[in-house]
Protein backbone atom coordinates (compact mmCIF):
# COMPACT_ATOMS: atom_id res chain seq x y z
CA UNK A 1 0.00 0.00 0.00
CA UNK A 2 3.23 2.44 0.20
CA UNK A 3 5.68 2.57 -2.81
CA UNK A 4 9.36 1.66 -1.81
CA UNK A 5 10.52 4.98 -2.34
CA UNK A 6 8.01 6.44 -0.29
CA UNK A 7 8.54 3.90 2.74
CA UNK A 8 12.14 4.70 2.32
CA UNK A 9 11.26 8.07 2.95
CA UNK A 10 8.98 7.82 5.99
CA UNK A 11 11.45 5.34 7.93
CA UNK A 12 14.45 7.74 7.04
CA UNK A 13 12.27 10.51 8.63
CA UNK A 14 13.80 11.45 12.64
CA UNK A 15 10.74 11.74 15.10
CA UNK A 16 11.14 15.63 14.83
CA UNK A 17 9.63 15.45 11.50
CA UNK A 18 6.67 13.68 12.60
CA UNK A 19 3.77 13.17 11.90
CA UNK A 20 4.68 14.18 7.99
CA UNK A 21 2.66 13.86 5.02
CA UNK A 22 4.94 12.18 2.46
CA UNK A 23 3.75 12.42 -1.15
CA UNK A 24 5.32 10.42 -4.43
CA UNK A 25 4.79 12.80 -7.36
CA UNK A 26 6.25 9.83 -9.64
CA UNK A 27 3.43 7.92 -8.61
CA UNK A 28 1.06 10.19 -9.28
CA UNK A 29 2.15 11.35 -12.54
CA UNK A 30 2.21 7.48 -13.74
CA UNK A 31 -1.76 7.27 -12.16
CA UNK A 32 -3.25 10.54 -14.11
CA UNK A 33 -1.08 9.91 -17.25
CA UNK A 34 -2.57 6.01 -17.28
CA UNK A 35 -6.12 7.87 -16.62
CA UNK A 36 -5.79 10.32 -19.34
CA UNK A 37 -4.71 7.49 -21.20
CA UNK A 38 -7.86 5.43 -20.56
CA UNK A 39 -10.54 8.41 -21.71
CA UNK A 40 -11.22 9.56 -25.32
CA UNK A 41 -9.20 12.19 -26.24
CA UNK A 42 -12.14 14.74 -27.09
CA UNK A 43 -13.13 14.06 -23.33
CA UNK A 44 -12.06 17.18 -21.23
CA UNK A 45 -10.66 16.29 -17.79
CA UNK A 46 -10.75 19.02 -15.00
CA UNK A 47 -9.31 18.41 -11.79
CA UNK A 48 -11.27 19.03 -8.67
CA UNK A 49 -8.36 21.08 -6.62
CA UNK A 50 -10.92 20.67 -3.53
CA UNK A 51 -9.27 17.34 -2.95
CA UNK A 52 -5.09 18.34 -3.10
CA UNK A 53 -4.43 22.19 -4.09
CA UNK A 54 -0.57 21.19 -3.30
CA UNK A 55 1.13 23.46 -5.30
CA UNK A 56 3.52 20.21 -6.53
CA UNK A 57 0.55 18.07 -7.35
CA UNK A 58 -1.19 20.69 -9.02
CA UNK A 59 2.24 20.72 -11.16
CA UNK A 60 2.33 17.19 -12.17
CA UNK A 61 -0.85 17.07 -12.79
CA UNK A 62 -1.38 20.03 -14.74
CA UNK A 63 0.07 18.16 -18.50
CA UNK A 64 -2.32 15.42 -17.85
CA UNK A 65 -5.65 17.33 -17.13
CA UNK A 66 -7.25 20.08 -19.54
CA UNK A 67 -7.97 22.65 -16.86
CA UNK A 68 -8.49 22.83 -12.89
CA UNK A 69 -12.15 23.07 -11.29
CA UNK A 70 -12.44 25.51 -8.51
CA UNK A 71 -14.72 26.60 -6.06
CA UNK A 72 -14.21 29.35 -4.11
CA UNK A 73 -12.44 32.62 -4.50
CA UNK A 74 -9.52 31.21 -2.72
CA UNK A 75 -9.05 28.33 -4.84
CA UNK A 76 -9.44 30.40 -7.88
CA UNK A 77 -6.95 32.84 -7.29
CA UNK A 78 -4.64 29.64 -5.80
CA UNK A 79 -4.56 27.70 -8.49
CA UNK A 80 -4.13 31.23 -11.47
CA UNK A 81 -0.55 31.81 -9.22
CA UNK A 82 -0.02 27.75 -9.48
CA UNK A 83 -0.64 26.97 -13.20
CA UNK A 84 -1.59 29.84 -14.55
CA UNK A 85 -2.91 30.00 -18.30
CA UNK A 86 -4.91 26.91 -17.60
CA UNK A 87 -8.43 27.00 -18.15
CA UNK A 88 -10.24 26.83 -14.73
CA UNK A 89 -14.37 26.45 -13.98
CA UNK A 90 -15.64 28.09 -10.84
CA UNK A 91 -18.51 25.97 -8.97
CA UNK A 92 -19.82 25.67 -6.01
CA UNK A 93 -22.72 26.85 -4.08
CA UNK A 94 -22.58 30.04 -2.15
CA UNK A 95 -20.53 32.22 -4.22
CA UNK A 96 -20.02 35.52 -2.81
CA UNK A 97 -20.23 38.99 -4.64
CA UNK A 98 -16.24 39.60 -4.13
CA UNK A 99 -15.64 36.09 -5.76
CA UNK A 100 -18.16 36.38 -8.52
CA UNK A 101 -15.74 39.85 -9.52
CA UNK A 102 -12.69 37.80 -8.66
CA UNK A 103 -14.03 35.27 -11.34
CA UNK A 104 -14.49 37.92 -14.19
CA UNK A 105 -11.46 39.98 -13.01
CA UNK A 106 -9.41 36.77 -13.36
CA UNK A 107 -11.27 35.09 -16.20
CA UNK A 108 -12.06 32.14 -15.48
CA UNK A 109 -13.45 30.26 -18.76
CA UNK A 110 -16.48 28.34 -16.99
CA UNK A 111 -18.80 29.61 -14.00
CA UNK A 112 -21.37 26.79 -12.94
CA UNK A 113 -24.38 28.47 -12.03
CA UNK A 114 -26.03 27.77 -9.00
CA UNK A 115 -29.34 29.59 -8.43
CA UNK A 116 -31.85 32.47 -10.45
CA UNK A 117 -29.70 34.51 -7.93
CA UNK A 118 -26.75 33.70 -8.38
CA UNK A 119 -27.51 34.28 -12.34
CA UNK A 120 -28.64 37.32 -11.80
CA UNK A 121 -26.32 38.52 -9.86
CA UNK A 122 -23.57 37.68 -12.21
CA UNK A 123 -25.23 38.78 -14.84
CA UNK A 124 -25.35 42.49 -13.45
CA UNK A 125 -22.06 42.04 -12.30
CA UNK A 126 -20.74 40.87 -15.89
CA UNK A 127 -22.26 43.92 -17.69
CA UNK A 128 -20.20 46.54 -15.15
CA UNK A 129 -17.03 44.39 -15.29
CA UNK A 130 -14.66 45.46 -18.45
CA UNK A 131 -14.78 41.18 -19.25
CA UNK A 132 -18.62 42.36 -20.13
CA UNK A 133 -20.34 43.62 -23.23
CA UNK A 134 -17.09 45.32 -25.04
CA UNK A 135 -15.05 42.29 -24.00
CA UNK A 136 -15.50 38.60 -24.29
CA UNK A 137 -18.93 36.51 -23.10
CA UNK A 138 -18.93 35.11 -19.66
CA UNK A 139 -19.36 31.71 -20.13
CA UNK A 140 -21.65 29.65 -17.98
CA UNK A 141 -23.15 26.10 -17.50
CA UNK A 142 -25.99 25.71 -15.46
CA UNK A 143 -25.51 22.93 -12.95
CA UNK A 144 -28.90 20.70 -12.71
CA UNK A 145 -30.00 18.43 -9.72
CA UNK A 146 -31.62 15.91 -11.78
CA UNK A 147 -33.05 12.55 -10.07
CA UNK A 148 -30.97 9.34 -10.12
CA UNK A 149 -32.59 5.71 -9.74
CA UNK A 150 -31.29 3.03 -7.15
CA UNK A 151 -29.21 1.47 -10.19
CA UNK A 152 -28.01 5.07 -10.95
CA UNK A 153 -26.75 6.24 -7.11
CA UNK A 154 -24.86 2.33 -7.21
CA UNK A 155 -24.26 2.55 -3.64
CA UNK A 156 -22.80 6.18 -3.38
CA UNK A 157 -20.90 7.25 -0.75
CA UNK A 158 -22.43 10.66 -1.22
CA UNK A 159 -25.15 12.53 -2.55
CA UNK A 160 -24.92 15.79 -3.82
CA UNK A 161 -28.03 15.32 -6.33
CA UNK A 162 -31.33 13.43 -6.83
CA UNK A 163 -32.95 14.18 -4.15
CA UNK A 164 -33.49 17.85 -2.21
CA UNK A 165 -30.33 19.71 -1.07
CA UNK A 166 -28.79 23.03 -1.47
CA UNK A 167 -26.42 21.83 -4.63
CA UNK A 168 -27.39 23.22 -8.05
CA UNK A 169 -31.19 23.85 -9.80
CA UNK A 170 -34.31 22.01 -9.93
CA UNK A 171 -34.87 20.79 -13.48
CA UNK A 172 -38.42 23.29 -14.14
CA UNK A 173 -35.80 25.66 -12.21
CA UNK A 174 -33.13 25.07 -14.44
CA UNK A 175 -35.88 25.58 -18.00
CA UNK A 176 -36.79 29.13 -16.17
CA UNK A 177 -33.09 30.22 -16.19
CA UNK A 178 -32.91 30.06 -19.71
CA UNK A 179 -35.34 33.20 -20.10
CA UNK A 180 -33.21 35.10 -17.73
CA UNK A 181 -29.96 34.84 -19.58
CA UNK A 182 -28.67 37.91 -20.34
CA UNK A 183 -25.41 39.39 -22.05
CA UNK A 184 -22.73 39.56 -21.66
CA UNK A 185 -23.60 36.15 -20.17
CA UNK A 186 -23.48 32.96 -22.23
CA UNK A 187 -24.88 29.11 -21.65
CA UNK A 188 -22.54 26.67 -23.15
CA UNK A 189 -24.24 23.87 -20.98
CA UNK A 190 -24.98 21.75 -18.21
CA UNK A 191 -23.03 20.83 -15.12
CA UNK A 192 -24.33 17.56 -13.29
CA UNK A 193 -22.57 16.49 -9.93
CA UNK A 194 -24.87 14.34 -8.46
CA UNK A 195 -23.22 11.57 -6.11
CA UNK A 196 -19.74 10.25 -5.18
CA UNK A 197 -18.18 7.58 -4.29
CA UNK A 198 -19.36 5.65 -7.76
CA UNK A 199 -18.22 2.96 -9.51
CA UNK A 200 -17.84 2.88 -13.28
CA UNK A 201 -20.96 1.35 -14.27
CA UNK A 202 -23.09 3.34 -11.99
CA UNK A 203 -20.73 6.28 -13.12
CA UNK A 204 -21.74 5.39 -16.98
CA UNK A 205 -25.62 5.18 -16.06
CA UNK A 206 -25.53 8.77 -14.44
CA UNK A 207 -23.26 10.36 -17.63
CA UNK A 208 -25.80 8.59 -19.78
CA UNK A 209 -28.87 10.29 -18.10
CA UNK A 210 -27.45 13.45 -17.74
CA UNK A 211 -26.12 13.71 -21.59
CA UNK A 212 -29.57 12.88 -22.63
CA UNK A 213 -31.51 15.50 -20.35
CA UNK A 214 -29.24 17.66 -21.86
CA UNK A 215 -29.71 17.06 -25.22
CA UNK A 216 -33.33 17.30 -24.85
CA UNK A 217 -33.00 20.35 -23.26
CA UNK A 218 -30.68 21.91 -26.00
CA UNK A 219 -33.42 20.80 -29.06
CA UNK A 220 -36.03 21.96 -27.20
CA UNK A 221 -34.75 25.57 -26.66
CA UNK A 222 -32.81 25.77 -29.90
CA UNK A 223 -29.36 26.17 -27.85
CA UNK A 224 -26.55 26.72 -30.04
CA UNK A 225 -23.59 24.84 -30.19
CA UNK A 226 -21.53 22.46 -29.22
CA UNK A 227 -23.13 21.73 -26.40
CA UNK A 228 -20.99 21.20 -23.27
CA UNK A 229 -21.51 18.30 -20.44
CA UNK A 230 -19.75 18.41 -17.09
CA UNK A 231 -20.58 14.79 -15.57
CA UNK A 232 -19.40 16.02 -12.28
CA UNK A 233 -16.47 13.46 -10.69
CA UNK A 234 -17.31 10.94 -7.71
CA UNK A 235 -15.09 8.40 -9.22
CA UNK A 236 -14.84 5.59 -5.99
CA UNK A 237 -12.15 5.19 -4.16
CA UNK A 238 -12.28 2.36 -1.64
CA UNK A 239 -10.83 2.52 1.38
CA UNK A 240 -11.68 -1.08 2.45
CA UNK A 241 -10.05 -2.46 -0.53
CA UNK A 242 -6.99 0.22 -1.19
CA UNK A 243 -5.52 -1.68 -4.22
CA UNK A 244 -8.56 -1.90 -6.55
CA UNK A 245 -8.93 0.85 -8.27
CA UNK A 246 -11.82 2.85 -10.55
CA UNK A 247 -12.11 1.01 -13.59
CA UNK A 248 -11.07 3.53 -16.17
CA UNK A 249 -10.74 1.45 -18.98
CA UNK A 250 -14.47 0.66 -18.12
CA UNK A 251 -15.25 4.35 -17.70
CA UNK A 252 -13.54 5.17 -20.65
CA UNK A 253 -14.50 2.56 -23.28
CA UNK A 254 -18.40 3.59 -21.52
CA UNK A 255 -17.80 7.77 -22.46
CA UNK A 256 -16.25 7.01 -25.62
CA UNK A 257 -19.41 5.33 -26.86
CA UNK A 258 -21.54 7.78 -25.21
CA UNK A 259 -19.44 10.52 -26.96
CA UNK A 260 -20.21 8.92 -30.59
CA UNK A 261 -24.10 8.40 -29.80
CA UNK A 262 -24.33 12.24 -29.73
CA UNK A 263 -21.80 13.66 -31.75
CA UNK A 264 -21.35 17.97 -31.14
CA UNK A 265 -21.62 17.28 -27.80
CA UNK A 266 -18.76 18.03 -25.48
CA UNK A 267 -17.84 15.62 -22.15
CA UNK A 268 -16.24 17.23 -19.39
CA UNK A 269 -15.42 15.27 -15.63
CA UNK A 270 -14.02 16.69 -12.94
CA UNK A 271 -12.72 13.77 -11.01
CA UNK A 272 -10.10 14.40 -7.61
CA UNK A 273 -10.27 12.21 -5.25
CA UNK A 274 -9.95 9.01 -7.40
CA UNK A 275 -6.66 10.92 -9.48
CA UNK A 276 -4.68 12.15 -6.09
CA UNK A 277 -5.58 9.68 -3.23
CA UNK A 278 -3.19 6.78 -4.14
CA UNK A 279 0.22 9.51 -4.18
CA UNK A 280 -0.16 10.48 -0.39
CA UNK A 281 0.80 9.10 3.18
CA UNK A 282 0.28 10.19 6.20
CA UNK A 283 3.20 9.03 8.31
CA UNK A 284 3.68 8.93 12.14
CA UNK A 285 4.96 7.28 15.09
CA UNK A 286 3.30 5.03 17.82
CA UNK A 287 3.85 6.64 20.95
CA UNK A 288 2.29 4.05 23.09
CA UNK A 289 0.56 0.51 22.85
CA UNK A 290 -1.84 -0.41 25.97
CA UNK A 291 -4.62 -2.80 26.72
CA UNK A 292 -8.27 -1.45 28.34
CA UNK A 293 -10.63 -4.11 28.69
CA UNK A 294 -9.65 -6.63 26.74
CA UNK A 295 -9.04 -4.11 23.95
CA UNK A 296 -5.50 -3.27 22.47
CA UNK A 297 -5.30 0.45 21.70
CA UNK A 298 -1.74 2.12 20.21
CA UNK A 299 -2.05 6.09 20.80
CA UNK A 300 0.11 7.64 18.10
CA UNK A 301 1.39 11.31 17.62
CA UNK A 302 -1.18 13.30 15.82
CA UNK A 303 -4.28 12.14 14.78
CA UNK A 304 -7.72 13.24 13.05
CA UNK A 305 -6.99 17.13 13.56
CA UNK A 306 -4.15 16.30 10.46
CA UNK A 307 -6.53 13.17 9.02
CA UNK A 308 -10.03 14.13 9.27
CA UNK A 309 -11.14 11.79 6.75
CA UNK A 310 -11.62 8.04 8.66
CA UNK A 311 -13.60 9.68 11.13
CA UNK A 312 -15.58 12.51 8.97
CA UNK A 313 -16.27 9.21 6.38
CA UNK A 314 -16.76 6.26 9.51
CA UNK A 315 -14.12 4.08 7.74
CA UNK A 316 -10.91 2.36 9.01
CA UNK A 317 -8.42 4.48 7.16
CA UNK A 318 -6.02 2.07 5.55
CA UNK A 319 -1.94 1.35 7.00
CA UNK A 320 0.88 -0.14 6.67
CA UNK A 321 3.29 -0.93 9.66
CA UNK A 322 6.52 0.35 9.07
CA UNK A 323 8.83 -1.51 12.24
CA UNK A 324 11.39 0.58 14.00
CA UNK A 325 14.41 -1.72 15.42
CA UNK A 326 15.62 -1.03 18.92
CA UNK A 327 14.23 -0.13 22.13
CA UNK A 328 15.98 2.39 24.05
CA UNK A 329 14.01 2.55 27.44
CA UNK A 330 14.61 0.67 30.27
CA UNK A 331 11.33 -0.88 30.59
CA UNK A 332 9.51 -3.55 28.64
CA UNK A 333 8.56 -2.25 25.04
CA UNK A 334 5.27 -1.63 24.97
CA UNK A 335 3.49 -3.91 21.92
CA UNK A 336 -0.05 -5.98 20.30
CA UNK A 337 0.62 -9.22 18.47
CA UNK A 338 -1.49 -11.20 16.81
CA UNK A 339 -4.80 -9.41 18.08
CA UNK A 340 -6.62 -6.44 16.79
CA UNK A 341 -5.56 -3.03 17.34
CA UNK A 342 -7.46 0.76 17.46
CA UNK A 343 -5.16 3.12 16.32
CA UNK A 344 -6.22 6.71 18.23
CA UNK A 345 -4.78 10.08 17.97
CA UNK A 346 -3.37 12.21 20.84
CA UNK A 347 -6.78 14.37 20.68
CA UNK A 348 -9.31 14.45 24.30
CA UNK A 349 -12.17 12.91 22.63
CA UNK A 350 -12.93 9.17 22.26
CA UNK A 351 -13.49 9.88 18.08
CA UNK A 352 -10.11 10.53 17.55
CA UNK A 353 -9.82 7.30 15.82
CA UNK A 354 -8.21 6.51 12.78
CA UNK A 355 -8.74 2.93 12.46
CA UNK A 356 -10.78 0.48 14.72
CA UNK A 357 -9.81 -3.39 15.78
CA UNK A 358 -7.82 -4.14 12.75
CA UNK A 359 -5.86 -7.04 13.02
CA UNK A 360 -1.65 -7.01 13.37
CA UNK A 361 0.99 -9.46 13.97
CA UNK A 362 3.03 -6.83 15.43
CA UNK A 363 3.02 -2.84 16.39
CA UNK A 364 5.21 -1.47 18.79
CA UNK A 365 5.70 1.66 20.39
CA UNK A 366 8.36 3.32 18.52
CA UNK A 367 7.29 1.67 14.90
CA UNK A 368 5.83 3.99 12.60
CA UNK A 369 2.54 3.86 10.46
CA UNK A 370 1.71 4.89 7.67
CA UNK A 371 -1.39 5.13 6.51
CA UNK A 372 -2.26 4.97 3.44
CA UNK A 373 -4.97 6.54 0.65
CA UNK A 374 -3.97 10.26 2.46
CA UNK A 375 -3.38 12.41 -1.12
CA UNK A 376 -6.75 13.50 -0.77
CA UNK A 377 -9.36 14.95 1.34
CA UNK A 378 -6.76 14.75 4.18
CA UNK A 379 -5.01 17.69 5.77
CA UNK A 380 -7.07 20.43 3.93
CA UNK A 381 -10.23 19.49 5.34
CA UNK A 382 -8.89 18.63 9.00
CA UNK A 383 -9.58 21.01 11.56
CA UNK A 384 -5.64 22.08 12.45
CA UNK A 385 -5.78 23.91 15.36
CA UNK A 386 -7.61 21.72 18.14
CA UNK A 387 -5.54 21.94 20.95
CA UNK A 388 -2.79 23.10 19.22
CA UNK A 389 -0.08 20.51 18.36
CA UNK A 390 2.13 21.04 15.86
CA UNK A 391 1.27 20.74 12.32
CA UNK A 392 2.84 18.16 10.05
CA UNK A 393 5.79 18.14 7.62
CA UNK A 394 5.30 17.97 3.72
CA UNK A 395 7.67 15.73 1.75
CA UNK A 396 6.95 15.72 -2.15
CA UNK A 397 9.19 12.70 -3.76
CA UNK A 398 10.09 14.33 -7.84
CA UNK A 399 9.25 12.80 -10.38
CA UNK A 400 11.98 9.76 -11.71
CA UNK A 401 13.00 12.14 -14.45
CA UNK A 402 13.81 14.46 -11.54
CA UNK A 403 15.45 12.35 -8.68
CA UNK A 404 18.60 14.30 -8.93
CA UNK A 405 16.82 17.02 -6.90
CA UNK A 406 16.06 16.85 -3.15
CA UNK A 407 12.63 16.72 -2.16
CA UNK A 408 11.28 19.97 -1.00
CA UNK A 409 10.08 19.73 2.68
CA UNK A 410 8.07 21.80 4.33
């Protein structure tokens, strides 16, 4: 579950640098260019920065992807520094009046629209901005909440769609946008993010229903063309199974059909999760190993305030034991074998847990663990300062074609 190079890494690591986040960028280049690979070439594929905006991933992945989803004005203005000249679409619910002028000052080529506010809001916006009626259009998708079937939500993980939330337009709401759309706005489609979590034939079913809603749509209001798609992303990741993977030749062979059944029509995802996960670790040490009723329980330095995601999700978050050799105290060395182990955090709360009774044949105090699945959805969405321990380091491994450099640590 952790590449040599990357295990090298995290054992050659002294206990001051823990816990670290240790990230192989050769890994992750080999994963997107093997997805890019896998999809039709005429199929555009965004990045979701929401999952990873490291400026080093966004770098590797930026020759693989055709432009970098974003949505707030943070990430916007993040990722124009990062890559800049790649085309970027803003989404998201909630956007602000300062970001909606960040967005035109900035142009960004896509905004997913929301809400009949939100449209008209950027629409008067738009026409003040310099971007407006002497300048380019504003280009704009409207993103639909369309309903899914059992087959269709295939066991999601989450639902952002099909059912009633505060993510995107009603379909009837979605028709009565088209009569407000002014310049110097323009609709070049739809934008359809309706579940996560997916696999590639529940994936297929949803791409399939939303391409056809939005045909129908386009004939019946004479939209001109080509008519843009964004499927949304969701791609699964498993974290009970960390070496399967989303079945992108699946997914791909699926689109590429889809793509010739309606021909002007262009495909957009926006996958991030499923292209970043597999490239990260979260490394750390195991401070202590103890038994409370029967139960072993190994307390290790940091803990869900860097790795939010096993308890924000209610999964075991995948690991690999990395042993440490020698025992320098003068007491017994505290250790589980053979039984199952919870792996907790140094946080006062009893859901600091980042993986529950999984079995070992050996962890120690003083090994190291490493857990795996961590290049997304990890430290940016972990709530860093309770109680106030130190944050982690960053390692980014180069790329092979790079290994003459040192990794930059952070």
């Amino acid at each position: 579950m952790i590449t040599p190079r990357a295990a090298a890494h995290a054992t050659a690591l002294p206990p001051a640098r823990l816990p670290a986040y240790v990230h192989d960028l050769d890994a992750l280049d080999t994963h997107a260019r093997a997805v890019r690979a896998a999809l039709p070439p005429a199929v555009e594929l965004y990045y979701a920065t929401k999952a990873n905006p490291a400026p080093e991933l966004l770098a590797v992945l930026a020759p693989h992807v055709t432009g970098f989803e974003v949505a707030s004005g943070g990430e916007l203005a993040h990722v124009r520094r990062t890559v800049p000249g790649r085309p970027v679409a803003f989404g998201g619910p909630g956007k602000t009046e300062d970001e909606l002028r960040l967005a035109l000052a900035l142009g960004a080529e896509r905004l997913h629209v929301e809400s009949p506010h939100e449209l008209r809001l950027l629409t008067a916006l738009a026409r003040d901005h310099p971007a407006g009626p002497a300048g380019r259009p504003v280009d704009v998708l409207l993103r639909v909440n369309l309903p899914l079937t059992d087959g269709e939500r295939g066991g999601a993980a989450l639902t952002m769609g099909g059912r009633p939330g505060p993510f995107g337009l009603d379909p009837r709401d979605a028709e009565d946008c088209l009569r407000l759309l002014r310049a110097p706005l323009r609709l070049r489609g739809v934008h359809a993010h309706l579940a996560s979590g997916l696999g590639a034939a529940a994936q297929l079913a949803v791409a399939r229903r939303v391409t056809a809603w939005a045909r129908d749509l386009a004939g019946r209001h004479a939209l001109p063309g080509p008519l843009e798609v964004n499927l949304g992303g969701g791609m699964a990741v498993d974290y009970t199974r960390p070496q399967e993977r989303f079945d992108w030749a699946a997914y791909g062979k699926g689109v590429a059909d889809l793509a010739a059944r309606h021909p002007g029509t262009v495909l957009r995802i926006e996958p991030g999760r499923s292209l970043t996960a597999y490239c990260g670790w979260y490394v750390t040490e195991v401070l202590d190993v103890k038994h409370s009723h029967g139960h072993a329980f190994a307390v290790l330095r940091g803990g869900t305030h860097h790795l939010r995601t096993p308890v924000a999700k209610g999964h075991d978050q995948p690991f690999t034991v990395l042993p440490v050799a020698g025992w320098e105290r003068p007491w017994p060395r505290p250790a589980a074998r053979d039984e199952p182990v919870t792996l907790c955090g140094q946080l006062c709360t009893p859901k600091d847990v980042l993986a529950r009774d999984v079995p070992v044949a050996e962890l120690r105090a003083g090994d190291r663990v490493a857990f795996a699945l961590a290049g997304a959805y990890a430290w940016n969405i972990s709530h860093h300062g309770f109680l106030m321990h130190p944050a982690p380091t960053f390692h980014f491994l180069p790329r092979a074609a790079r290994t003459a450099r040192t990794p930059r640590t952070a």
